[in-house]
PDB file of N, CA and C in Angstrom:
ATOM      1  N   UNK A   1       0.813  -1.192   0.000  1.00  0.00           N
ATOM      2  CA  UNK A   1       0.000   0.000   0.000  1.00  0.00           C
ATOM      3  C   UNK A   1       0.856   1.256   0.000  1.00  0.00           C
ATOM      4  N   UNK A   2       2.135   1.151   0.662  1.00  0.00           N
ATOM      5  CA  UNK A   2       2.915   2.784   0.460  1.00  0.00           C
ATOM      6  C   UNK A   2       3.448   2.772  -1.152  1.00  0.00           C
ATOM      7  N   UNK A   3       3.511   1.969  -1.453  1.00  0.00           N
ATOM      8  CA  UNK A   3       4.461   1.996  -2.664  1.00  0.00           C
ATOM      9  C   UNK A   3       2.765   2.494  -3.811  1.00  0.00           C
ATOM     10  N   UNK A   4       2.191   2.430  -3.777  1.00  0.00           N
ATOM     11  CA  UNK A   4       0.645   3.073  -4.038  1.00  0.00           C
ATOM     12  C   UNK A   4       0.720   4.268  -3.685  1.00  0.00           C
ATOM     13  N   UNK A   5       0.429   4.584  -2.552  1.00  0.00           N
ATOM     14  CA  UNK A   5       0.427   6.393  -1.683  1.00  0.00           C
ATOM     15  C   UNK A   5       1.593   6.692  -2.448  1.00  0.00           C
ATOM     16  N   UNK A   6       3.202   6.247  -2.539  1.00  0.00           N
ATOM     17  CA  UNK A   6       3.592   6.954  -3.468  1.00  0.00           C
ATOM     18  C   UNK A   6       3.763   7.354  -4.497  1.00  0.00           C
ATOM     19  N   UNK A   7       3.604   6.440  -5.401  1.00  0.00           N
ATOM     20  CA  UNK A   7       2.623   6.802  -6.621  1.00  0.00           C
ATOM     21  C   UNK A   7       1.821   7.989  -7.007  1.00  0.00           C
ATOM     22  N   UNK A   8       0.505   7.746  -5.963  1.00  0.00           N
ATOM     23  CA  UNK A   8      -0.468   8.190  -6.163  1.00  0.00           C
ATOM     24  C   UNK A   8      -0.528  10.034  -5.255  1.00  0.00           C
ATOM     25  N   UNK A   9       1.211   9.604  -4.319  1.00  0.00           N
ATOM     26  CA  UNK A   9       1.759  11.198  -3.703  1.00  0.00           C
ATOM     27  C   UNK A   9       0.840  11.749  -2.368  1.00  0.00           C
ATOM     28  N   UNK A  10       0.272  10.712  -2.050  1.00  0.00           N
ATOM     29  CA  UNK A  10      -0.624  10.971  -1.406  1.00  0.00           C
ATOM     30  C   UNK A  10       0.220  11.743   0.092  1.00  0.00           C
ATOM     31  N   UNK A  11       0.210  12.488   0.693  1.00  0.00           N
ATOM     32  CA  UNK A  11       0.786  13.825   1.613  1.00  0.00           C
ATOM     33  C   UNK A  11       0.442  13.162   2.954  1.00  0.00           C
ATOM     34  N   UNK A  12       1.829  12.486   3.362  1.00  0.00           N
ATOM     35  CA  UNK A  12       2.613  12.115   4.650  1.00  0.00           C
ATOM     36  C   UNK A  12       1.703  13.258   5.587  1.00  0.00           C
ATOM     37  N   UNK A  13       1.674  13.000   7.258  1.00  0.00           N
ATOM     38  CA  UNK A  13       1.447  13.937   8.218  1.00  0.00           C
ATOM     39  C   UNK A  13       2.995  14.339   8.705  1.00  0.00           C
ATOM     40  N   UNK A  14       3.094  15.322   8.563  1.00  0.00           N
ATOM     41  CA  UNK A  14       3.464  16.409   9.628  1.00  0.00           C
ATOM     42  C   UNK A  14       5.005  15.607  10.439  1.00  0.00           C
ATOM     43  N   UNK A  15       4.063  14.820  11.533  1.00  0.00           N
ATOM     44  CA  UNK A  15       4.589  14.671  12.796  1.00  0.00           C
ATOM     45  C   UNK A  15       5.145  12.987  11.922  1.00  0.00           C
ATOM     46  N   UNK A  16       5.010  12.404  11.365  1.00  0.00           N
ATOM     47  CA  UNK A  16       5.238  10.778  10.981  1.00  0.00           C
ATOM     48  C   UNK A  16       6.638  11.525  10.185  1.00  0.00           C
ATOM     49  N   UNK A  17       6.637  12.767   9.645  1.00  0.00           N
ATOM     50  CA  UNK A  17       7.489  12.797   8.761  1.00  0.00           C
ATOM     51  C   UNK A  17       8.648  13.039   9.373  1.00  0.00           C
ATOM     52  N   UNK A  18       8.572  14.335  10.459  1.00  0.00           N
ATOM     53  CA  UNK A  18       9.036  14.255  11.468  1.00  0.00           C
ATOM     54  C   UNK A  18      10.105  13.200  11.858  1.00  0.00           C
ATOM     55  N   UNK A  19       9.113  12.547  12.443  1.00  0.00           N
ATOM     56  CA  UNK A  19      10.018  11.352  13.222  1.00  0.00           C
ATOM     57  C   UNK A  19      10.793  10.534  12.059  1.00  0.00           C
ATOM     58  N   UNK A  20      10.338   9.866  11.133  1.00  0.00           N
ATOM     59  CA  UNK A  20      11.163   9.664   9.784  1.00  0.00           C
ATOM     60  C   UNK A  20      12.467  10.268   9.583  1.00  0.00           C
ATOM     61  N   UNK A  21      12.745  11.560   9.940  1.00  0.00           N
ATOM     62  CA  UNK A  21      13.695  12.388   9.417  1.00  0.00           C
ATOM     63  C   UNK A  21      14.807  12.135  10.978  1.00  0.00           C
ATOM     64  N   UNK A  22      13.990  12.157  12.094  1.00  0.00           N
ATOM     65  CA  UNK A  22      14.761  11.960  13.310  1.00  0.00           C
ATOM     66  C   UNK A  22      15.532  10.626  13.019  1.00  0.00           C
ATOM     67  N   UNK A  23      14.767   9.577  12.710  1.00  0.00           N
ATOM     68  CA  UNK A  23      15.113   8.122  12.681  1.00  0.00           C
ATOM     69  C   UNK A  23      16.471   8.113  11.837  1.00  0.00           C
ATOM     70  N   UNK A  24      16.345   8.994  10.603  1.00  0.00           N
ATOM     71  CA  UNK A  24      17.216   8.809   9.488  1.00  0.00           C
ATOM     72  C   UNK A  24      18.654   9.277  10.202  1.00  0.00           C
ATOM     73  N   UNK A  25      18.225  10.494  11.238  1.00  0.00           N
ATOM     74  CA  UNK A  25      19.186  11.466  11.305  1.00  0.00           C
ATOM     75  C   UNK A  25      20.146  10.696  12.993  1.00  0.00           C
ATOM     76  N   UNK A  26      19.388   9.646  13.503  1.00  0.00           N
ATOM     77  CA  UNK A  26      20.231   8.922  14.758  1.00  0.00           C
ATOM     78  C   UNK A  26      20.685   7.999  13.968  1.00  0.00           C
ATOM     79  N   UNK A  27      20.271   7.278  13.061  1.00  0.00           N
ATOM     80  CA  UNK A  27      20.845   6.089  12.257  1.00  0.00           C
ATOM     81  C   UNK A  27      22.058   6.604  11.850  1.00  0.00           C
ATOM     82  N   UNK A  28      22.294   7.343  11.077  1.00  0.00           N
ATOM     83  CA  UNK A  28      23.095   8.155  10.445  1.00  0.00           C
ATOM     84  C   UNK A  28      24.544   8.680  11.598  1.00  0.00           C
ATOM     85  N   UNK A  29      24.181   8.401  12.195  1.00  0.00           N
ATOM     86  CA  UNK A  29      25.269   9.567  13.754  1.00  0.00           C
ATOM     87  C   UNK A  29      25.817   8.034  14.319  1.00  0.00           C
ATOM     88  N   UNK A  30      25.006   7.096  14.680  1.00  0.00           N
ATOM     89  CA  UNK A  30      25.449   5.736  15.202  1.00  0.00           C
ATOM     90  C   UNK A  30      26.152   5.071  14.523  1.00  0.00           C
ATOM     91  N   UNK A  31      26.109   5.171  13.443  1.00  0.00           N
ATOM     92  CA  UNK A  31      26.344   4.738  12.282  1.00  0.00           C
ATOM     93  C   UNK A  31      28.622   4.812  11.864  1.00  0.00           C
ATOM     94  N   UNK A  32      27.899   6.113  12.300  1.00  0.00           N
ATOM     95  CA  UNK A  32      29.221   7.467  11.390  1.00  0.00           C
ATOM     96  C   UNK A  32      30.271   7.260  12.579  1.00  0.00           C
ATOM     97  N   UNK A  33      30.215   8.169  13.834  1.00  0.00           N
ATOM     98  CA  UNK A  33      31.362   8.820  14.477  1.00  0.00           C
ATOM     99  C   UNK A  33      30.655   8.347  15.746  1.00  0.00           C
ATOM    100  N   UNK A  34      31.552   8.355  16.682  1.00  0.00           N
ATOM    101  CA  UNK A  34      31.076   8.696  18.001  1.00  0.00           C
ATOM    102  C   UNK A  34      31.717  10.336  18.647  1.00  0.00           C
ATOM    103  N   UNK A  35      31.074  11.122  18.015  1.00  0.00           N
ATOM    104  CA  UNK A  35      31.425  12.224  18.700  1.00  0.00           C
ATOM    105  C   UNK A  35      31.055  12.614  19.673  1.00  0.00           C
ATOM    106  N   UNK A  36      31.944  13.714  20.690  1.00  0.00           N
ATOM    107  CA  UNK A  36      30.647  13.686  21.778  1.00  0.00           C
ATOM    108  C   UNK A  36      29.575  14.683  21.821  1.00  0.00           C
ATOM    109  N   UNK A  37      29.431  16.063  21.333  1.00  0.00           N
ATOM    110  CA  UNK A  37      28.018  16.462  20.275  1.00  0.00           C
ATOM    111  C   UNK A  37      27.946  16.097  18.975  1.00  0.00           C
ATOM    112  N   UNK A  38      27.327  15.264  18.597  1.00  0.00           N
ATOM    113  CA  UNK A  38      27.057  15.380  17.219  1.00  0.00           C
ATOM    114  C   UNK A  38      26.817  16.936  16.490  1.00  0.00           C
ATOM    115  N   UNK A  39      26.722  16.989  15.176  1.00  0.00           N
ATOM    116  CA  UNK A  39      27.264  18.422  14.967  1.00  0.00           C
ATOM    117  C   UNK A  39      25.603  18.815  14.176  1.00  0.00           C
ATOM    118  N   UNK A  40      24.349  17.786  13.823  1.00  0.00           N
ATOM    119  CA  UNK A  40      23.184  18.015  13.504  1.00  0.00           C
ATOM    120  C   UNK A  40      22.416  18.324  14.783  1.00  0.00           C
ATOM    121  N   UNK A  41      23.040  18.142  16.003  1.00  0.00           N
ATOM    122  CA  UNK A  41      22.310  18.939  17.076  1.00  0.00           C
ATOM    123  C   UNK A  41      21.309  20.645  16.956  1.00  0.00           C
ATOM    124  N   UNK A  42      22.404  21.917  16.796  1.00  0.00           N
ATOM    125  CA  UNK A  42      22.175  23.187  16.350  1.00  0.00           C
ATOM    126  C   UNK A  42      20.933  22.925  15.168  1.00  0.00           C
ATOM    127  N   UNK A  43      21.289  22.666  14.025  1.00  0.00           N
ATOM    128  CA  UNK A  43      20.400  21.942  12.942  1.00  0.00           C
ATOM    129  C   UNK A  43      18.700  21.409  13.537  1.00  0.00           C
ATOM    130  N   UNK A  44      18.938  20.675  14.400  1.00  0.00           N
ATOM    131  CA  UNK A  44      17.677  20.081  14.972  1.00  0.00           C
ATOM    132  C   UNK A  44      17.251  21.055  15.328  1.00  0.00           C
ATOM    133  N   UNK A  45      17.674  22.034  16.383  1.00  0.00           N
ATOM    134  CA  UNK A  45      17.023  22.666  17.234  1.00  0.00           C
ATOM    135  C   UNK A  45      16.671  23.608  16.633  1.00  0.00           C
ATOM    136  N   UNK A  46      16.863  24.157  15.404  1.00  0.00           N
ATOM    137  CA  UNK A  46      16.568  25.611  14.545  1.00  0.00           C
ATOM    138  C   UNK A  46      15.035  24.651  13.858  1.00  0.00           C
ATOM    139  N   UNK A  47      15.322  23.788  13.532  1.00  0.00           N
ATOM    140  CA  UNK A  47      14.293  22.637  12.839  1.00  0.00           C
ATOM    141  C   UNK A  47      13.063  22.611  13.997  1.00  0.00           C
ATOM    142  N   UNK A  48      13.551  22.807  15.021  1.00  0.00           N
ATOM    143  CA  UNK A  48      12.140  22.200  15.811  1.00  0.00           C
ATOM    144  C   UNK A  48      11.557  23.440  15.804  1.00  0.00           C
ATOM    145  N   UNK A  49      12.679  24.574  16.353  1.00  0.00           N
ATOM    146  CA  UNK A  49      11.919  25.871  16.737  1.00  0.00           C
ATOM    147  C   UNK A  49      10.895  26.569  15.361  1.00  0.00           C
ATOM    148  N   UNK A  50      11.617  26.292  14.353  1.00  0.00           N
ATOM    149  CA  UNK A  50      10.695  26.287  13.140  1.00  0.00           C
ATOM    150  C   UNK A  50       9.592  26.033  13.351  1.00  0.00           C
ATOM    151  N   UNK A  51       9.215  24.857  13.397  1.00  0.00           N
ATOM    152  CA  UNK A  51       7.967  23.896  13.218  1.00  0.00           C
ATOM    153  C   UNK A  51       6.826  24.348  14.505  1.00  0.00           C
ATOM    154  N   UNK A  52       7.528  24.175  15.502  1.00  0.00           N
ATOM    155  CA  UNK A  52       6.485  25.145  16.900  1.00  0.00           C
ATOM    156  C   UNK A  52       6.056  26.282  16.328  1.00  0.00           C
ATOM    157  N   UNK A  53       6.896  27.642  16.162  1.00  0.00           N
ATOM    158  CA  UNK A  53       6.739  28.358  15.717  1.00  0.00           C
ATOM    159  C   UNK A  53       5.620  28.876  14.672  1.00  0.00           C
ATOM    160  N   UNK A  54       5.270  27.453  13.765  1.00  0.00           N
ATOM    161  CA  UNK A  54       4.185  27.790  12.987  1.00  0.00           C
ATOM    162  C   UNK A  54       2.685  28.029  13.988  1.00  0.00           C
ATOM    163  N   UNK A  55       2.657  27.448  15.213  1.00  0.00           N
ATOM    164  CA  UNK A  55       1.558  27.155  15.667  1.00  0.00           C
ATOM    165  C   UNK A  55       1.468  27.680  17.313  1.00  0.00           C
ATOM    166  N   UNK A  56       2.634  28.176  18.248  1.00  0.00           N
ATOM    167  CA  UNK A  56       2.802  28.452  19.287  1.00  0.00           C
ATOM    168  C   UNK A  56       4.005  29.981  18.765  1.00  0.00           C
ATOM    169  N   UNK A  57       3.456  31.204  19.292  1.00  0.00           N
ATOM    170  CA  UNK A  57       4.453  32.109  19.634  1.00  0.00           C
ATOM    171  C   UNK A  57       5.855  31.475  20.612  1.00  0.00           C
ATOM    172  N   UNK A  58       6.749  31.030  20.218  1.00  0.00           N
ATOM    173  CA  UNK A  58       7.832  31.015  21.208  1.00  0.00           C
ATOM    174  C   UNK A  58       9.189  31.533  21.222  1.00  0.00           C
ATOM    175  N   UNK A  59      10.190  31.464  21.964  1.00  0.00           N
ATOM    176  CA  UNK A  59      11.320  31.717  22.010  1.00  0.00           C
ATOM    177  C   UNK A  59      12.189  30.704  21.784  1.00  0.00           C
ATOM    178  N   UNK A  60      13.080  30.792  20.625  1.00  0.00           N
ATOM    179  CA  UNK A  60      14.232  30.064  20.518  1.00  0.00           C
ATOM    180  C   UNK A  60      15.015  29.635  21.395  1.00  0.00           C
ATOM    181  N   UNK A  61      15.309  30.503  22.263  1.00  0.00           N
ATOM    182  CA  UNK A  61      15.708  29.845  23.722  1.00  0.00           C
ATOM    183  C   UNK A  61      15.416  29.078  24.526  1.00  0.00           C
ATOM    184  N   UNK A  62      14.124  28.708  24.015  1.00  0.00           N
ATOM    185  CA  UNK A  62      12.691  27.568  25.043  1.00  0.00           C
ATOM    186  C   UNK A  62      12.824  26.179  24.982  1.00  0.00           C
ATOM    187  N   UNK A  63      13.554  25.999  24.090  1.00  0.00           N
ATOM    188  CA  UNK A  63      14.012  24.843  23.197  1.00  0.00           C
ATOM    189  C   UNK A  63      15.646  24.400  23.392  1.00  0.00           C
ATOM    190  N   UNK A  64      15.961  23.102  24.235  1.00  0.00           N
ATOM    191  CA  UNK A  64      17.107  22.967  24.316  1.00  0.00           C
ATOM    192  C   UNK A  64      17.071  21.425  23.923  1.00  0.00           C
ATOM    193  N   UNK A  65      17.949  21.118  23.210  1.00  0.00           N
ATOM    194  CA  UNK A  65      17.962  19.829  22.220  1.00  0.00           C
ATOM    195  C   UNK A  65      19.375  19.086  22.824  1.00  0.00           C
ATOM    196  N   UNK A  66      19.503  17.562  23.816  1.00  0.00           N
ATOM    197  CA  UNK A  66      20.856  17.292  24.147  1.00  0.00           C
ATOM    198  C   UNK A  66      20.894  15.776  24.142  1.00  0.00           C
ATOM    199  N   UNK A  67      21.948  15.171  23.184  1.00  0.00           N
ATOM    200  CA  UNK A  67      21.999  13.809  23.351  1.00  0.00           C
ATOM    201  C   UNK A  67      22.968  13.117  24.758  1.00  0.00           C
ATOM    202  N   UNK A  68      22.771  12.193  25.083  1.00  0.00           N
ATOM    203  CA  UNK A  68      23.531  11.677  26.241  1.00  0.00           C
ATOM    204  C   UNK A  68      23.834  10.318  25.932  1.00  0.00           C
ATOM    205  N   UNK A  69      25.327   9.813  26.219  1.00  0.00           N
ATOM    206  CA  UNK A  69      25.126   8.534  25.878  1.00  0.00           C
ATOM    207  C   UNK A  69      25.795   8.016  26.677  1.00  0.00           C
ATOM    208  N   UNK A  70      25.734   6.395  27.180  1.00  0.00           N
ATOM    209  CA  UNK A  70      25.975   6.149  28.798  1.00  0.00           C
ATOM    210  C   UNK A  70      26.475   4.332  28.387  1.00  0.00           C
ATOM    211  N   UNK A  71      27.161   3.756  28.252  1.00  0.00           N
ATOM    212  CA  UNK A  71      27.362   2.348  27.460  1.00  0.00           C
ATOM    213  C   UNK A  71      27.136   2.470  26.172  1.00  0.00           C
ATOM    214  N   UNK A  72      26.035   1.426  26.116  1.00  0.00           N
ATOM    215  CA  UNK A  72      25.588   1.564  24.514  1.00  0.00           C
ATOM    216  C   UNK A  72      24.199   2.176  24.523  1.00  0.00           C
ATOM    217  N   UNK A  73      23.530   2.839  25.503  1.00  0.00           N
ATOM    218  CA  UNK A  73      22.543   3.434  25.560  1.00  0.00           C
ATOM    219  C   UNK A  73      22.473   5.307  24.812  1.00  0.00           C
ATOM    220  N   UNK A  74      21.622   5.820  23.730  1.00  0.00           N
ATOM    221  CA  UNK A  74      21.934   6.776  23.834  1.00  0.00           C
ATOM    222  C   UNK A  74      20.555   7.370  23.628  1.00  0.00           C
ATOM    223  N   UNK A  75      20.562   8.552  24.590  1.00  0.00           N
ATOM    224  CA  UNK A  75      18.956   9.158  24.944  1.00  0.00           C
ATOM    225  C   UNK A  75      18.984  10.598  24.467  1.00  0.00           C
ATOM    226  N   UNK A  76      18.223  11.086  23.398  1.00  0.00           N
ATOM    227  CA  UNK A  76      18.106  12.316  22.931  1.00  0.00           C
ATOM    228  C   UNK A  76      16.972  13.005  23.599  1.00  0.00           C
ATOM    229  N   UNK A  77      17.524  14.182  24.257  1.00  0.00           N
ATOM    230  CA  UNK A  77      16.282  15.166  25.164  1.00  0.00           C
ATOM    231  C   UNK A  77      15.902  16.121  24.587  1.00  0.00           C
ATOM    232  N   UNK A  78      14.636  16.353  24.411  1.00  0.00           N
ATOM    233  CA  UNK A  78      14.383  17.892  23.732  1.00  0.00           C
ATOM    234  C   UNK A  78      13.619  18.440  25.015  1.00  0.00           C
ATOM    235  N   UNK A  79      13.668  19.564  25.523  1.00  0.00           N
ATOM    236  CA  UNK A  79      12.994  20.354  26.260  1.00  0.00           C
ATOM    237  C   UNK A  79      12.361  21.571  25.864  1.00  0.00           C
ATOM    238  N   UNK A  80      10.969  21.975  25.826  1.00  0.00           N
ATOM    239  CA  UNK A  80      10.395  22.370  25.395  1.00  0.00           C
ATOM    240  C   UNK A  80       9.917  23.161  26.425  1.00  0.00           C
ATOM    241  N   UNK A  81      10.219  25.099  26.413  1.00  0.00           N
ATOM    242  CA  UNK A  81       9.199  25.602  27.321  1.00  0.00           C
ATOM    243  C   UNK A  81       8.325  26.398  26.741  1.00  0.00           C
ATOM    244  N   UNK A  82       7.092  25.592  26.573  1.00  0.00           N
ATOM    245  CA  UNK A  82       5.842  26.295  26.190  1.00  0.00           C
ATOM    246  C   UNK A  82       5.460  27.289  27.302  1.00  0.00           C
ATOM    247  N   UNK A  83       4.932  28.683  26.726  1.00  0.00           N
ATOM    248  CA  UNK A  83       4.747  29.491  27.082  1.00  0.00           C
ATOM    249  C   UNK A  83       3.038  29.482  27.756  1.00  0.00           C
ATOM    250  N   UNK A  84       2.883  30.533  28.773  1.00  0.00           N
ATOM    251  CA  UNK A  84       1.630  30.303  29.764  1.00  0.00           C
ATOM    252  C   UNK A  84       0.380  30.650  28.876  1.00  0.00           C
ATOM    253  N   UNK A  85      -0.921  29.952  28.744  1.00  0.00           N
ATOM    254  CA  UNK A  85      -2.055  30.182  28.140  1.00  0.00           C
ATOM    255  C   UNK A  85      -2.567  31.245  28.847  1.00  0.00           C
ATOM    256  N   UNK A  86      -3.383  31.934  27.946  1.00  0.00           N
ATOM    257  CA  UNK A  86      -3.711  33.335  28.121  1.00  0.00           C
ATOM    258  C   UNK A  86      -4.870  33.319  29.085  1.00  0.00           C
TER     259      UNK A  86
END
């Protein structure tokens, strides 16, 4: 059936695409280097603040994006400070 939707172009959501692009973009880093920031960090975080931005007034600063990695465990944090409802 995707190989149809693409075909037929049918328009991914939003948030699936999203995560798609995250998936591509940890595969890609595990993959490559073990650095200790990866250097698509900055990148992400201009990317997220984007995307909020269409739909929440916020501050670029609200948004802090940090990977951690501890053995073979590695945990990507985004922190998000949404601003107070009116």
């Amino acid at each position: 059936m995707s190989f149809l939707s693409f075909l037929l172009g049918e328009k991914k959501k939003t948030a699936n695409v999203a995560k798609e692009r995250l998936q591509i973009i940890l595969a890609h880093e595990r993959s490559g280097r073990n650095a200790a920031e990866p250097d698509y960090l900055p990148d992400l975080q201009r990317e997220l603040v984007a995307v909020i931005s269409k739909y929440i007034k916020i501050n670029p600063n609200d948004i802090k994006v940090n990977l951690e990695r501890q053995d073979n465990l590695e945990v990507l944090e985004v922190k998000i400070e949404l601003p107070e409802p009116r």
